[in-house]
N, C-alpha and C. Protein backbone atom coordinates (compact mmCIF):
# COMPACT_ATOMS: atom_id res chain seq x y z
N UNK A 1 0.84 -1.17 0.00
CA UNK A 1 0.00 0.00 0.00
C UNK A 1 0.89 1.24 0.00
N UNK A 2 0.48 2.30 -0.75
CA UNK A 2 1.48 3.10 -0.64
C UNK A 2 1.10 4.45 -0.20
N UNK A 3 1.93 5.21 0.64
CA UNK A 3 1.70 6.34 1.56
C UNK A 3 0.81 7.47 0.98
N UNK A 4 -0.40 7.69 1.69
CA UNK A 4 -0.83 9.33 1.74
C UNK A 4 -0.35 10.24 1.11
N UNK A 5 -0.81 10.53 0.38
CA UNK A 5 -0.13 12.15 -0.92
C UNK A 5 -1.15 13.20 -0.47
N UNK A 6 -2.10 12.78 0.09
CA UNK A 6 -3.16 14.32 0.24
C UNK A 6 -2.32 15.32 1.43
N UNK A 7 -2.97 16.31 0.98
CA UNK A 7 -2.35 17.90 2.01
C UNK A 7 -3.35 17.52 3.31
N UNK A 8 -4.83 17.50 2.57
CA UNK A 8 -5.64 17.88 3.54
C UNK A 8 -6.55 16.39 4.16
N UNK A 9 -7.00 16.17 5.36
CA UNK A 9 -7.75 15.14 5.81
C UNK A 9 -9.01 14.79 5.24
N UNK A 10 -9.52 13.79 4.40
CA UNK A 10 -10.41 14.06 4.19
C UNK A 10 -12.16 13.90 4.79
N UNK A 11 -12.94 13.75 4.31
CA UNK A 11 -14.26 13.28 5.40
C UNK A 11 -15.04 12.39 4.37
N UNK A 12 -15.81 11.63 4.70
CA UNK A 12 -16.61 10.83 3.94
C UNK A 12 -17.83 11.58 4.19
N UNK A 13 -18.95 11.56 2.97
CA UNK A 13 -19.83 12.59 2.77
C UNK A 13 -20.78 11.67 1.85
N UNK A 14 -22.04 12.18 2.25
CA UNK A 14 -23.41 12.00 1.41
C UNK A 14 -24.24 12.87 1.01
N UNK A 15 -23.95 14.14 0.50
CA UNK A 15 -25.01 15.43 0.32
C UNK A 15 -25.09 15.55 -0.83
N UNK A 16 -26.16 15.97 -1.31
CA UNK A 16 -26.66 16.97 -2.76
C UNK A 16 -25.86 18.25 -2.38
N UNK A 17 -25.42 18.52 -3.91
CA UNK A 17 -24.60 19.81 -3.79
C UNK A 17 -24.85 20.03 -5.11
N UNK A 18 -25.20 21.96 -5.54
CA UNK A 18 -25.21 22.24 -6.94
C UNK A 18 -23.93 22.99 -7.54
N UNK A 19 -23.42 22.68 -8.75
CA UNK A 19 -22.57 23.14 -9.03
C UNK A 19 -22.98 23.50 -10.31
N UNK A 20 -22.50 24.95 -10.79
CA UNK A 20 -22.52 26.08 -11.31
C UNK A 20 -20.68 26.37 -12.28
N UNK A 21 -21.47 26.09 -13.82
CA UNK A 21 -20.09 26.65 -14.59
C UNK A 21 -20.13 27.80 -15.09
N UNK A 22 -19.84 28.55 -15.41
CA UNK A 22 -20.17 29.74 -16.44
C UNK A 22 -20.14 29.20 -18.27
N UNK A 23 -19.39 28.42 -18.35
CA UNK A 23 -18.98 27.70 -19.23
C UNK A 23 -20.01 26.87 -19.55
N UNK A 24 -20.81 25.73 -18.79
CA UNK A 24 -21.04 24.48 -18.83
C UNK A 24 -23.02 24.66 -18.31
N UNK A 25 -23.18 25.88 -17.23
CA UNK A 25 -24.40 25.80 -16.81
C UNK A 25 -24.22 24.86 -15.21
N UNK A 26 -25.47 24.48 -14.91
CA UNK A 26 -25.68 23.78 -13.74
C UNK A 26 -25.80 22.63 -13.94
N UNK A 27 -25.31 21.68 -13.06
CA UNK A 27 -25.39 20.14 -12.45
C UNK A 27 -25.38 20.24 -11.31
N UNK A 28 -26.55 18.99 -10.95
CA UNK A 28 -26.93 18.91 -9.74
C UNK A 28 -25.74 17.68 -9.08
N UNK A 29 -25.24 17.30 -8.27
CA UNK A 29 -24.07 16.36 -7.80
C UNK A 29 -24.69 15.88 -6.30
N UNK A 30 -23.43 14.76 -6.49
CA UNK A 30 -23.85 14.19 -4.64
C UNK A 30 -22.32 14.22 -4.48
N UNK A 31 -22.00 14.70 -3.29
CA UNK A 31 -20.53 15.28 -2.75
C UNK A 31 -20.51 13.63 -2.16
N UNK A 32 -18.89 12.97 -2.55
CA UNK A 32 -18.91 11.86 -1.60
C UNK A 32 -17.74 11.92 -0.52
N UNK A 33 -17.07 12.74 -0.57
CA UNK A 33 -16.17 12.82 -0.08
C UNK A 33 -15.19 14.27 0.35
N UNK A 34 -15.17 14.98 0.95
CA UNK A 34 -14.64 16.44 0.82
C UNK A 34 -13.28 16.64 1.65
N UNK A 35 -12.63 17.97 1.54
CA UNK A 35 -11.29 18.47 2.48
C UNK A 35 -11.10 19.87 2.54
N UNK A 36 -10.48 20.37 3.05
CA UNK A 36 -10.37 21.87 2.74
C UNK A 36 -9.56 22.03 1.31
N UNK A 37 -8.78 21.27 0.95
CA UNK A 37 -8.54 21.33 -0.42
C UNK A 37 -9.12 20.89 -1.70
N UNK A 38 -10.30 20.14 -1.68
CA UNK A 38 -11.36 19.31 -2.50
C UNK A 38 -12.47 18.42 -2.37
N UNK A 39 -12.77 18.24 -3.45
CA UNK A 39 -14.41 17.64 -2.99
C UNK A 39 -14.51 16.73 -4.26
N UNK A 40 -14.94 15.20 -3.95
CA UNK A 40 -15.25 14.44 -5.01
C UNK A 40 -16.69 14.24 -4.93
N UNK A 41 -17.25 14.81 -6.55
CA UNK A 41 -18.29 14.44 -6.36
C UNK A 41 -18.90 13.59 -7.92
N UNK A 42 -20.01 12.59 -7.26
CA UNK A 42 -20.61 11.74 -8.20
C UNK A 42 -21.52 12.37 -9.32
N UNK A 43 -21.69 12.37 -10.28
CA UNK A 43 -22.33 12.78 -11.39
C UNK A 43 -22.73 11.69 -12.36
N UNK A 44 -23.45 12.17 -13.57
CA UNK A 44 -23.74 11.25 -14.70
C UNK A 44 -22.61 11.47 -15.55
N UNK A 45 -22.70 13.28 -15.86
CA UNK A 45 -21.50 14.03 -16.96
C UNK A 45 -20.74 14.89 -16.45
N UNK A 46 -19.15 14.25 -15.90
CA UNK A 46 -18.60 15.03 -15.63
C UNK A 46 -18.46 16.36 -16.24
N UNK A 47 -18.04 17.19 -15.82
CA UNK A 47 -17.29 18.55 -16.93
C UNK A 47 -15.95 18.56 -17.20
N UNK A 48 -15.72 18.98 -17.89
CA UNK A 48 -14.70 18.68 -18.69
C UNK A 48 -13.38 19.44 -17.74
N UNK A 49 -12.44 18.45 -17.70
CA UNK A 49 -11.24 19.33 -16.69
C UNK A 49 -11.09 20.38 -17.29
N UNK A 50 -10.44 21.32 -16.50
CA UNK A 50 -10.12 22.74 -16.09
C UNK A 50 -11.43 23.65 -15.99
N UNK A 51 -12.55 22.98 -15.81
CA UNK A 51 -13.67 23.93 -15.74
C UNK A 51 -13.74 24.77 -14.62
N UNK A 52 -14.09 26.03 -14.74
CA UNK A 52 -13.82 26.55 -13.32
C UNK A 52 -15.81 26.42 -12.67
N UNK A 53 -15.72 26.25 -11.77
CA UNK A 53 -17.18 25.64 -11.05
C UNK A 53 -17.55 26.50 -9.67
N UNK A 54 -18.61 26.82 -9.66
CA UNK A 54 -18.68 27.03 -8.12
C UNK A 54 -19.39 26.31 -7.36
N UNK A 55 -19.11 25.82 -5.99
CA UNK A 55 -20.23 24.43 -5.31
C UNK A 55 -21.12 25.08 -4.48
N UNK A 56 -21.91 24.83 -4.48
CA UNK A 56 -22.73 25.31 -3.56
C UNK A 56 -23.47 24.38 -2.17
N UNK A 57 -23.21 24.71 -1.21
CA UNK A 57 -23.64 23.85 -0.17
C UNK A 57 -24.70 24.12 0.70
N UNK A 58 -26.02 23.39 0.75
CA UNK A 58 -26.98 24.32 1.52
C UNK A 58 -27.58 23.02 2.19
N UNK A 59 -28.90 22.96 2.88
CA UNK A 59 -30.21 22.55 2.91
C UNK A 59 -31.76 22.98 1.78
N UNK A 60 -31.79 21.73 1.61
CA UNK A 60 -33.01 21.99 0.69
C UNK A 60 -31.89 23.62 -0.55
N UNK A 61 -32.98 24.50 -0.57
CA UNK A 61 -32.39 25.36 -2.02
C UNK A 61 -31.69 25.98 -1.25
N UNK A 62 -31.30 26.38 0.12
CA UNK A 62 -30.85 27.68 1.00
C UNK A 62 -29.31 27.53 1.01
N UNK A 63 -28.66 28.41 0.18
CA UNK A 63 -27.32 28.45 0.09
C UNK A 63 -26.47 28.59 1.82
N UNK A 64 -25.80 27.58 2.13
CA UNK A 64 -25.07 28.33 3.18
C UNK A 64 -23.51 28.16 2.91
N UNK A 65 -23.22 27.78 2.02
CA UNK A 65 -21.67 27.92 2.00
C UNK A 65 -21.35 27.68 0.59
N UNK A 66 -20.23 28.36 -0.26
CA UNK A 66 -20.08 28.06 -1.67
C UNK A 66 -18.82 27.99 -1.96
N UNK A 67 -18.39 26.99 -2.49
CA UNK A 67 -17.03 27.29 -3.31
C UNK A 67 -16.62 27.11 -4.31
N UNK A 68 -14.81 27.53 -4.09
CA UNK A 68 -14.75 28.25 -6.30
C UNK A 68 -13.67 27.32 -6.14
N UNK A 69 -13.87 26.70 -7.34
CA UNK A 69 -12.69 25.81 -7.82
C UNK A 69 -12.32 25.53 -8.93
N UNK A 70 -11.65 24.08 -9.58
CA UNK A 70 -11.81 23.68 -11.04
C UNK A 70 -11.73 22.41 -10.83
N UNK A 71 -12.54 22.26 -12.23
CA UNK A 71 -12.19 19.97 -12.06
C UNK A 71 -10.82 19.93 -12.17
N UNK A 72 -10.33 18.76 -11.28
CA UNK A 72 -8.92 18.54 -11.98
C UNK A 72 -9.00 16.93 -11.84
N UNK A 73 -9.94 15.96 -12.20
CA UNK A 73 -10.13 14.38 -11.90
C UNK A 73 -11.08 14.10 -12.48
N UNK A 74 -11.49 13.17 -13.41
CA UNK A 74 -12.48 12.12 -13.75
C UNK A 74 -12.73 11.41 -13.03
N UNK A 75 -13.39 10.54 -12.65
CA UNK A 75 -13.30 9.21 -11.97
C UNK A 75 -14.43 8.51 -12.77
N UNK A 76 -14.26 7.32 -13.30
CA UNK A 76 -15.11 6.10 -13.84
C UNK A 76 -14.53 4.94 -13.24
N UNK A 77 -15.33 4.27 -12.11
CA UNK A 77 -15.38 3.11 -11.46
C UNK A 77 -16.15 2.02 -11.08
N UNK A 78 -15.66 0.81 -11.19
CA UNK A 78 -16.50 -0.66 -11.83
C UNK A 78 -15.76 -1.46 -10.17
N UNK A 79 -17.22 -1.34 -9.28
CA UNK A 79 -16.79 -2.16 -7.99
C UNK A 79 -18.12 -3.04 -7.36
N UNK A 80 -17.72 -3.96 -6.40
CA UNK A 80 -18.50 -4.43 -6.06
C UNK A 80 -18.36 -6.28 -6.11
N UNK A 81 -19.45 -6.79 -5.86
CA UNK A 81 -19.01 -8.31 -6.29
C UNK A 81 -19.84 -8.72 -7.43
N UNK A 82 -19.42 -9.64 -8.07
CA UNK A 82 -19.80 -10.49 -9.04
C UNK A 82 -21.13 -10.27 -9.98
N UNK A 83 -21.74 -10.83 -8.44
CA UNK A 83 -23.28 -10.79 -8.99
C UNK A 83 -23.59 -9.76 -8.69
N UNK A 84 -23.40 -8.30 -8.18
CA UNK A 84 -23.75 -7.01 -8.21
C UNK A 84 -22.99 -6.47 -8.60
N UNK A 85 -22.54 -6.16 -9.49
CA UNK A 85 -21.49 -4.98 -9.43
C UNK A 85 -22.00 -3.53 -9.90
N UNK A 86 -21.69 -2.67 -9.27
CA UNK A 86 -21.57 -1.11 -9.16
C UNK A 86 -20.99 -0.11 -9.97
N UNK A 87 -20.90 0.84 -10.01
CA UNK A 87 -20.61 1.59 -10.55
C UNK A 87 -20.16 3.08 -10.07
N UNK A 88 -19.09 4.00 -10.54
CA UNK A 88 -19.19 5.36 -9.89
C UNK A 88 -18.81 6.13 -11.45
N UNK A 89 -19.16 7.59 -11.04
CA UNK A 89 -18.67 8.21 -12.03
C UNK A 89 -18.72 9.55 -11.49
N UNK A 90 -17.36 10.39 -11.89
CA UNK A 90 -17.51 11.79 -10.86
C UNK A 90 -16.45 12.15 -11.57
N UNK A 91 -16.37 13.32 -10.36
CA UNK A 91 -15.27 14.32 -10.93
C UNK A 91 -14.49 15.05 -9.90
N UNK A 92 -13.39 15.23 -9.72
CA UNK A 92 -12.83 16.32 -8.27
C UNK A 92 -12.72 17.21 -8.79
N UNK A 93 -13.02 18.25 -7.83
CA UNK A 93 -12.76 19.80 -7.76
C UNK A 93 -11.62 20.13 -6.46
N UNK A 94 -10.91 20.83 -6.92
CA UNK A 94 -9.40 21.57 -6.00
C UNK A 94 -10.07 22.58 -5.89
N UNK A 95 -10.80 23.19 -4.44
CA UNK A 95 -10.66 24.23 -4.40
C UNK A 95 -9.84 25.68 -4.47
N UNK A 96 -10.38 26.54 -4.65
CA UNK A 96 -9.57 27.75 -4.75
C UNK A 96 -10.06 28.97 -3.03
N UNK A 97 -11.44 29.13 -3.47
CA UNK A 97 -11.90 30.05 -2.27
C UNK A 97 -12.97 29.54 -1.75
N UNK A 98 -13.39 30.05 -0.67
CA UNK A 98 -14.76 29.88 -0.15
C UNK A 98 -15.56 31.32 0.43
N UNK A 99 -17.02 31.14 0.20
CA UNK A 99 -17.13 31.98 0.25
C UNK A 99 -18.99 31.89 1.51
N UNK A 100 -19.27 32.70 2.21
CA UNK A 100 -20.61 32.34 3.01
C UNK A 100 -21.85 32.69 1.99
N UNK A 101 -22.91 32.55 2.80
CA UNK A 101 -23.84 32.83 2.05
C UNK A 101 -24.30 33.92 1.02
N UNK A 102 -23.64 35.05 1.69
CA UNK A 102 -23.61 36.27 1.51
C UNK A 102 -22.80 36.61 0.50
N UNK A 103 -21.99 35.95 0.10
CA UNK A 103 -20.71 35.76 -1.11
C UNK A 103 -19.63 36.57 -0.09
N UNK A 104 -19.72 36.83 1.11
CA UNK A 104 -18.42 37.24 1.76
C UNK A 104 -17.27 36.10 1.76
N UNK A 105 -15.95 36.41 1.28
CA UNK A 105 -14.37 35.54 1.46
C UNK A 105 -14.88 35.20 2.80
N UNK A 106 -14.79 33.54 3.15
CA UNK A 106 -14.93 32.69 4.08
C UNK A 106 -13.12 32.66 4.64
N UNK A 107 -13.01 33.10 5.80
CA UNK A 107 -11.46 33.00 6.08
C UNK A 107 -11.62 31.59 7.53
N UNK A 108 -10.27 31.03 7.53
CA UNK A 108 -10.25 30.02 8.48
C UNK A 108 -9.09 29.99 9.26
């Protein structure tokens, strides 16, 4: 097995999250995984790397936290056993900023 390359810790995650291209329009996503440096999330159609995106994180439609990033990952994955097998398909985003509801710079 070979050692940890991430900066940041990450968390395991199950939320709807919308993400916003200027480029590309809206997709709706399910975040599976996040960090202060990125967020993998599941989709049908990824966007195309280097898209710049903004995520948006709320309850129901109510924005409470957003961030700016770009894809920098595909992911297409074939798991599971035999007689079930699964599927994933997504994309990571590296964040850049964050920002609150209000679009105020989120500092930490």
């Amino acid at each position: 097995m070979s050692p940890e390359r991430r900066r940041f810790l990450r968390f395991e995650i199950l939320a709807p999250v919308k993400v916003d291209s200027p480029a590309h329009g809206e997709v709706r996503c399910v975040a599976r995984n996040i960090s202060e440096g990125g967020i993998c999330l599941e989709t049908r159609d990824p966007l195309p790397l280097g898209s710049e995106v903004s995520v948006y994180f709320g309850a129901e439609e109510e924005t409470v936290m957003m961030a700016i990033g770009r894809v920098r990952n595909h992911y297409f994955l074939n798991y599971g056993p035999e007689n079930a097998p699964r599927s994933f398909v997504g994309m990571g985003v590296r964040f850049s900023a964050f920002h609150d509801a209000e679009g105020r710079a989120a500092t930490h």
